[in-house]
Protein backbone atom coordinates (compact mmCIF):
# COMPACT_ATOMS: atom_id res chain seq x y z
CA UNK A 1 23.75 -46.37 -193.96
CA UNK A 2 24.61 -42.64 -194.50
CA UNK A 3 21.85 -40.15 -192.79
CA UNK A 4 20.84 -36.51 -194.41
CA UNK A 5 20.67 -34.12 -191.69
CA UNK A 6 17.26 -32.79 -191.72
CA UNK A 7 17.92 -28.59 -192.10
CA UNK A 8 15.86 -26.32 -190.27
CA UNK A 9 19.77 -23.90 -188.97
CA UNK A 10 19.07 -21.56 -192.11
CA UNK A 11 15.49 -20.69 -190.64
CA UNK A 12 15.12 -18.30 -187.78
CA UNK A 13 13.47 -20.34 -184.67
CA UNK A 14 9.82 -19.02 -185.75
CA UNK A 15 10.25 -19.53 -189.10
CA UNK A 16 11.41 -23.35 -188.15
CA UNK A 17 8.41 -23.72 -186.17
CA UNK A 18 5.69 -22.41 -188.24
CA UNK A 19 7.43 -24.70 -191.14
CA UNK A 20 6.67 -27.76 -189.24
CA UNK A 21 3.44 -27.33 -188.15
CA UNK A 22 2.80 -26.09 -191.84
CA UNK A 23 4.13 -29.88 -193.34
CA UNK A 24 2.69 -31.64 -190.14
CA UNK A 25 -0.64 -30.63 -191.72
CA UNK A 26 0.16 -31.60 -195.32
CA UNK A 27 1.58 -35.21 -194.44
CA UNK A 28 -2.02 -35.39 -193.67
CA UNK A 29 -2.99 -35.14 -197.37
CA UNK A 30 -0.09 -37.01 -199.15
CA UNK A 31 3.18 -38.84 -198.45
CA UNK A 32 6.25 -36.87 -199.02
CA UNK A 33 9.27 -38.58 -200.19
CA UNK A 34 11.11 -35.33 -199.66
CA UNK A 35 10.47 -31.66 -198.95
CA UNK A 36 13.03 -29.35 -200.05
CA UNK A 37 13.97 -25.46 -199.23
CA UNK A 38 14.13 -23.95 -202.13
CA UNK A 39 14.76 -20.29 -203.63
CA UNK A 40 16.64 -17.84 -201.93
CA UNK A 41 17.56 -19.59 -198.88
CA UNK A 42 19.11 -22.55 -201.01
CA UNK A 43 20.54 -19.93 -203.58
CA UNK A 44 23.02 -18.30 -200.57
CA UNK A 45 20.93 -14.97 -200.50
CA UNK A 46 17.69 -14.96 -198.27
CA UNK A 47 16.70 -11.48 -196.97
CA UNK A 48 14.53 -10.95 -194.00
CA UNK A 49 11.35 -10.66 -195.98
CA UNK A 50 12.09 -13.83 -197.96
CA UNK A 51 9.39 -16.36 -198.15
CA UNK A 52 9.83 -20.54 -197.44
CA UNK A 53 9.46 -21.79 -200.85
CA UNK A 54 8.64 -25.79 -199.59
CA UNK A 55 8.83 -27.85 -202.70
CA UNK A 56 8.02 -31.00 -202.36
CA UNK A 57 7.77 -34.78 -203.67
CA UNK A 58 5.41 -36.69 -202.88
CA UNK A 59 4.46 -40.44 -203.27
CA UNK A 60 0.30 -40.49 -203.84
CA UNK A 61 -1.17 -44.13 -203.45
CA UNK A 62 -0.88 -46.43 -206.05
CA UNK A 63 -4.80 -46.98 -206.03
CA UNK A 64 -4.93 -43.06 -207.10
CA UNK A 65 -2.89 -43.90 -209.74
CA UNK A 66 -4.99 -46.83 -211.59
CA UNK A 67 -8.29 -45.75 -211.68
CA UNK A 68 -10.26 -43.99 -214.78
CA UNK A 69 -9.75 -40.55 -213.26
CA UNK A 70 -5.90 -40.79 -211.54
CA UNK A 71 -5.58 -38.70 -208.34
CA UNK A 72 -1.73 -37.60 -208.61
CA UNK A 73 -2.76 -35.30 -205.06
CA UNK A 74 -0.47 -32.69 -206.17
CA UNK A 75 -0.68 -29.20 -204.56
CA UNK A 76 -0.22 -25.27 -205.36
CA UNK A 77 -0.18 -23.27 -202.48
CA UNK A 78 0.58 -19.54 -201.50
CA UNK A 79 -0.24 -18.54 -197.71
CA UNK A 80 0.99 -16.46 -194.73
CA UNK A 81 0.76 -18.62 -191.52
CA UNK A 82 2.14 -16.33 -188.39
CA UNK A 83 3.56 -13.80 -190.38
CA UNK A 84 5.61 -16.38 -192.72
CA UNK A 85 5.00 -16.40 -196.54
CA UNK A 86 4.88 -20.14 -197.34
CA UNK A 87 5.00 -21.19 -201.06
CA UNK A 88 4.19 -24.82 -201.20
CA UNK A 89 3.90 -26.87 -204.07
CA UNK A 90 4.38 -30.86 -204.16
CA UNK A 91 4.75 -33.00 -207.25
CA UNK A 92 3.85 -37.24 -207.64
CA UNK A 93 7.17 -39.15 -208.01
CA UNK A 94 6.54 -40.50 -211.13
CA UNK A 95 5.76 -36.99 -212.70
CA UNK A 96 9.07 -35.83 -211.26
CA UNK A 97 11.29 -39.02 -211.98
CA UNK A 98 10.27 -38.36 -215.96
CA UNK A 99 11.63 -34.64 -215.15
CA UNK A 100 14.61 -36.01 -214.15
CA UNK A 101 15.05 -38.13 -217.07
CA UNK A 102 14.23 -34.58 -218.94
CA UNK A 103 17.04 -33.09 -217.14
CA UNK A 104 14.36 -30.88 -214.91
CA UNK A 105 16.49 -28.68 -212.15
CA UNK A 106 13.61 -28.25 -210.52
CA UNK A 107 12.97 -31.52 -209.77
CA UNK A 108 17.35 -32.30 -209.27
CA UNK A 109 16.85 -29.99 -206.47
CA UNK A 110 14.51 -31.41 -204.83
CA UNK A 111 15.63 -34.73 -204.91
CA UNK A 112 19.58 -33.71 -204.49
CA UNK A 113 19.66 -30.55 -203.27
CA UNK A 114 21.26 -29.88 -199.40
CA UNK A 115 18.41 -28.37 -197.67
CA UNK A 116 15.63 -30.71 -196.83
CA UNK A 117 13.92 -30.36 -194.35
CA UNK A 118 11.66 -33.32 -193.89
CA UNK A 119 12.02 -36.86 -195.81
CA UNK A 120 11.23 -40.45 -196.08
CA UNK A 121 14.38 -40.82 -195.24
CA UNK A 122 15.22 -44.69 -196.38
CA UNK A 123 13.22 -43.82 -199.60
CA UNK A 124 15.48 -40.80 -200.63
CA UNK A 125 19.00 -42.23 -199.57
CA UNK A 126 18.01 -45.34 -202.54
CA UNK A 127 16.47 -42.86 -205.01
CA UNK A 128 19.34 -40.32 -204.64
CA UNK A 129 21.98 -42.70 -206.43
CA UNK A 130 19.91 -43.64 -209.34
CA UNK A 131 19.28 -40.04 -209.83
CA UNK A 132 23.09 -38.83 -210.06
CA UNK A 133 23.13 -41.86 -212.31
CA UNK A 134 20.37 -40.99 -214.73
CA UNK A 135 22.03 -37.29 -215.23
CA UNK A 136 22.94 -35.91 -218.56
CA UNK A 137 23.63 -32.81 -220.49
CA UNK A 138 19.80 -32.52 -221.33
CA UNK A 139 20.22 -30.13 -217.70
CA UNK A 140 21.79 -27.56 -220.30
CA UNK A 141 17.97 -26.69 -221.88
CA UNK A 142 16.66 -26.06 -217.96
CA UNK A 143 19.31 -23.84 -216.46
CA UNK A 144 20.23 -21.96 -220.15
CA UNK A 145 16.60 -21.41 -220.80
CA UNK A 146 15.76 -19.86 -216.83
CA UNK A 147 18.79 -17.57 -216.77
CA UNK A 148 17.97 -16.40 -220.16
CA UNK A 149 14.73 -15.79 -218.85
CA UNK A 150 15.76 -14.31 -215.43
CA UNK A 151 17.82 -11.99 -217.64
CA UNK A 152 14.88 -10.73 -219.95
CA UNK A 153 12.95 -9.85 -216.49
CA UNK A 154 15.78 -7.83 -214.74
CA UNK A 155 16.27 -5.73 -218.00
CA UNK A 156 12.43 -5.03 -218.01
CA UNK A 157 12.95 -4.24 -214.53
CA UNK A 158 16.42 -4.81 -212.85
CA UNK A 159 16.88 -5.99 -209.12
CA UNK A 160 19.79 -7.07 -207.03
CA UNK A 161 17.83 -10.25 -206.96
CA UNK A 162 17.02 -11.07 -210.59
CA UNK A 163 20.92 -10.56 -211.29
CA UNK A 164 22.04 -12.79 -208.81
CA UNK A 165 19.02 -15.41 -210.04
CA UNK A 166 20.62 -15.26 -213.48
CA UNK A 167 24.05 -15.92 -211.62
CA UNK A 168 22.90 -18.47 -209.51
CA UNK A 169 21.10 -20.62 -212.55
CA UNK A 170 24.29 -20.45 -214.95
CA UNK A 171 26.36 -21.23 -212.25
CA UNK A 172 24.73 -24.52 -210.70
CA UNK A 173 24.15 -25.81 -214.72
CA UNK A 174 27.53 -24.81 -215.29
CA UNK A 175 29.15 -26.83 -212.26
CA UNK A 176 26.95 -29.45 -212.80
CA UNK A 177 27.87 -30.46 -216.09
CA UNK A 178 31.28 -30.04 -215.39
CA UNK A 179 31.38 -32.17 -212.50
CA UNK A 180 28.14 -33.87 -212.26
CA UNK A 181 27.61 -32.34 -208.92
CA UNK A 182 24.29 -30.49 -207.89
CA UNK A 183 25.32 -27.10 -206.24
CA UNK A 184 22.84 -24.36 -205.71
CA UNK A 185 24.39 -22.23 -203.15
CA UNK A 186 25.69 -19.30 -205.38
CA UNK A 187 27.95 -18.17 -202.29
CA UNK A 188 29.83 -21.29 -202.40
CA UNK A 189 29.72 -21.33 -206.24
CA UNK A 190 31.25 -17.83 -207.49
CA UNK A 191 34.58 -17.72 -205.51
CA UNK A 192 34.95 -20.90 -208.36
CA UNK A 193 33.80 -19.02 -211.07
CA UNK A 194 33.31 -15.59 -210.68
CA UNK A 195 32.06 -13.00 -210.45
CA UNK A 196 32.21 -11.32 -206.96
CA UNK A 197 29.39 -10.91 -205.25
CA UNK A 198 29.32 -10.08 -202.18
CA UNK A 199 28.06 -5.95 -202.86
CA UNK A 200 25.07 -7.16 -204.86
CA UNK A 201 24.54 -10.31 -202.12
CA UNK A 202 24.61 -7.57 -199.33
CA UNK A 203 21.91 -5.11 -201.02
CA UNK A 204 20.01 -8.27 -201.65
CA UNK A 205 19.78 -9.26 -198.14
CA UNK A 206 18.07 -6.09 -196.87
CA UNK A 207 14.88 -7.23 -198.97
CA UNK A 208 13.13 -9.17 -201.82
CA UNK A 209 12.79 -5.87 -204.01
CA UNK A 210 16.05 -3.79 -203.50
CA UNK A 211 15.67 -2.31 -206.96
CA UNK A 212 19.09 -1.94 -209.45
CA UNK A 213 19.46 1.16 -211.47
CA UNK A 214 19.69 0.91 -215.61
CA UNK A 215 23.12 1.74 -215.54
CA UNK A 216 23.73 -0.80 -212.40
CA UNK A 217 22.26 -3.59 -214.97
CA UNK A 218 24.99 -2.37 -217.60
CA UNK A 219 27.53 -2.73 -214.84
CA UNK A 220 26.54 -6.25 -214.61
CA UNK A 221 25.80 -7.35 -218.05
CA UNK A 222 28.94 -8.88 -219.16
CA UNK A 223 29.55 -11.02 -216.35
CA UNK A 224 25.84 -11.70 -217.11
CA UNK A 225 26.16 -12.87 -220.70
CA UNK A 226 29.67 -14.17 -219.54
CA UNK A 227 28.22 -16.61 -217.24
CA UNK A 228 25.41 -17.80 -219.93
CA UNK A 229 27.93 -18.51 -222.36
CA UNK A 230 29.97 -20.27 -220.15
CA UNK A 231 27.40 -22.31 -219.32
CA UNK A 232 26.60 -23.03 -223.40
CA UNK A 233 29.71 -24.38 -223.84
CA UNK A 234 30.10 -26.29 -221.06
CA UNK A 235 28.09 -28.57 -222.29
CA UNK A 236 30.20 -29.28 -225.20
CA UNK A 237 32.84 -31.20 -222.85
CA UNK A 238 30.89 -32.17 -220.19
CA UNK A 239 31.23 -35.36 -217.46
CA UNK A 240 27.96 -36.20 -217.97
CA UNK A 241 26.69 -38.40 -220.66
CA UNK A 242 24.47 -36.46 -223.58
CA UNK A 243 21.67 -38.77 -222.95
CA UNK A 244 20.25 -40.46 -219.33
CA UNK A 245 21.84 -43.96 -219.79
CA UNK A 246 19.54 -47.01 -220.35
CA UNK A 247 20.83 -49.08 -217.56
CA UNK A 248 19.66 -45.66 -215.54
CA UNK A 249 16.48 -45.59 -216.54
CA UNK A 250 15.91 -49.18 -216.13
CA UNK A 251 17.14 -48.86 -212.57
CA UNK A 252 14.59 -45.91 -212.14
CA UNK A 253 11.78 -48.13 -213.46
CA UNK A 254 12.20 -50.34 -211.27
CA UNK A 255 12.69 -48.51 -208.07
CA UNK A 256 9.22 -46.63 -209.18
CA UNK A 257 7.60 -49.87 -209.72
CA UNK A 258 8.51 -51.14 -206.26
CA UNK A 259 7.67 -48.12 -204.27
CA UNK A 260 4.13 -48.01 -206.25
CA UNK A 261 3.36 -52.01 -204.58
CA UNK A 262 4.87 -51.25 -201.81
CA UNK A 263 2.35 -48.24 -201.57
CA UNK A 264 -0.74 -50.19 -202.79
């Protein structure tokens, strides 16, 4: 059976160890099924001062589940541990298997994306499958609606890294409905599909809050709006299906069902 190399080679060695005494202690309060670097060290763009955005997915008893009050066990969390800004949040598996279904990028990520770095490892490599399987254009209403978003925040206040967030999003939904493949890494994305980056990636990655000018914005705003209505009509010739397929969903009901008894 194929393996997922556990990441921890984007993290400097302190960051690496901080991050696994930080999800040594939370595997003491719920299972996770995966735990997933996310933000800007999955988007190709981390700066020094970045934080560890751990998002997780975690698989909560079924007993929680069943009772008059259910105890999902999910988990919000900002802290600095060492020095290191950790943003943790986890999610149940069922709540995040409907966001799938919902076309959720969020959740994709987590479950697809390349950077995990812990995992139930025999758990993932059988859900992974059923997810590509259960994908479908409904991704175009996530990653349309943040970069539309991302794009009303950097012209209230404009940022090397709100530009490249509305790059990155329209990018990865664009490449995804095109080929059905989950890509989040906007360095490996853009030589694909434009535009360059690399000036904008290098102020970026001297901090979080490298500030653009108004007039640096209007530089940027037709690839901007380029990118978003690329990814609009993308969807109108997409790979993927515009619906998740029933024999999908079935298959995801029934991998939930036997991961809840096998977690009674």
């Amino acid at each position: 059976m194929a393996t997922i190399p556990l990441r921890h080679d984007v993290l400097t060695d302190h960051q690496a160890a901080v991050a696994r005494a930080y999800l040594d202690a939370r595997a003491a309060d719920r299972h996770h099924l995966v735990v997933y670097l996310s933000g800007a060290h999955a988007y190709g763009f981390p700066s020094p001062d970045s934080d560890l955005d751990l998002k997780s997915v975690h698989i909560a008893p079924t007993a929680d589940l069943v009772g008059l009050v259910p105890r999902p066990g999910g988990a919000e969390v900002m802290t600095v541990v060492d020095g290191v800004e950790i943003d943790y949040g986890s999610n149940e598996l069922g709540e995040v298997l409907r966001g799938v279904l919902k076309g959720n990028g969020n959740y994709l990520e987590r479950l697809l994306g390349e950077l995990v770095l812990a995992a139930d490892l025999p758990r993932l490599l059988e859900l992974r499958p059923l997810v590509r399987a259960a994908l479908s254009r409904r991704v175009l209403r996530h990653y349309g609606g943040f970069a539309t978003s991302q794009l009303r925040a950097a012209e209230v206040a404009p940022s090397a890294k709100k530009v490249l967030y509305v790059l990155r999003t329209a990018r990865t939904g664009l490449h995804l409905l095109r080929t059905g493949e989950l890509v989040t890494d906007l360095t490996v994305l853009a030589p694909s599909y434009g535009p360059d980056i690399a000036e904008l990636r290098a102020r970026k990655l001297t901090g979080e809050r490298v500030a653009l000018s108004t007039e640096e914005l209007g530089a940027w705003r037709g690839e901007l709006d380029r990118a978003i209505r690329e990814l609009g009509a993308a969807a109108l010739t997409s790979v993927l299906p515009e619906d998740p397929p029933a024999a999908a969903i079935a298959a995801l009901e029934d991998w939930l069902r036997a991961t809840r008894l096998a977690r009674w």
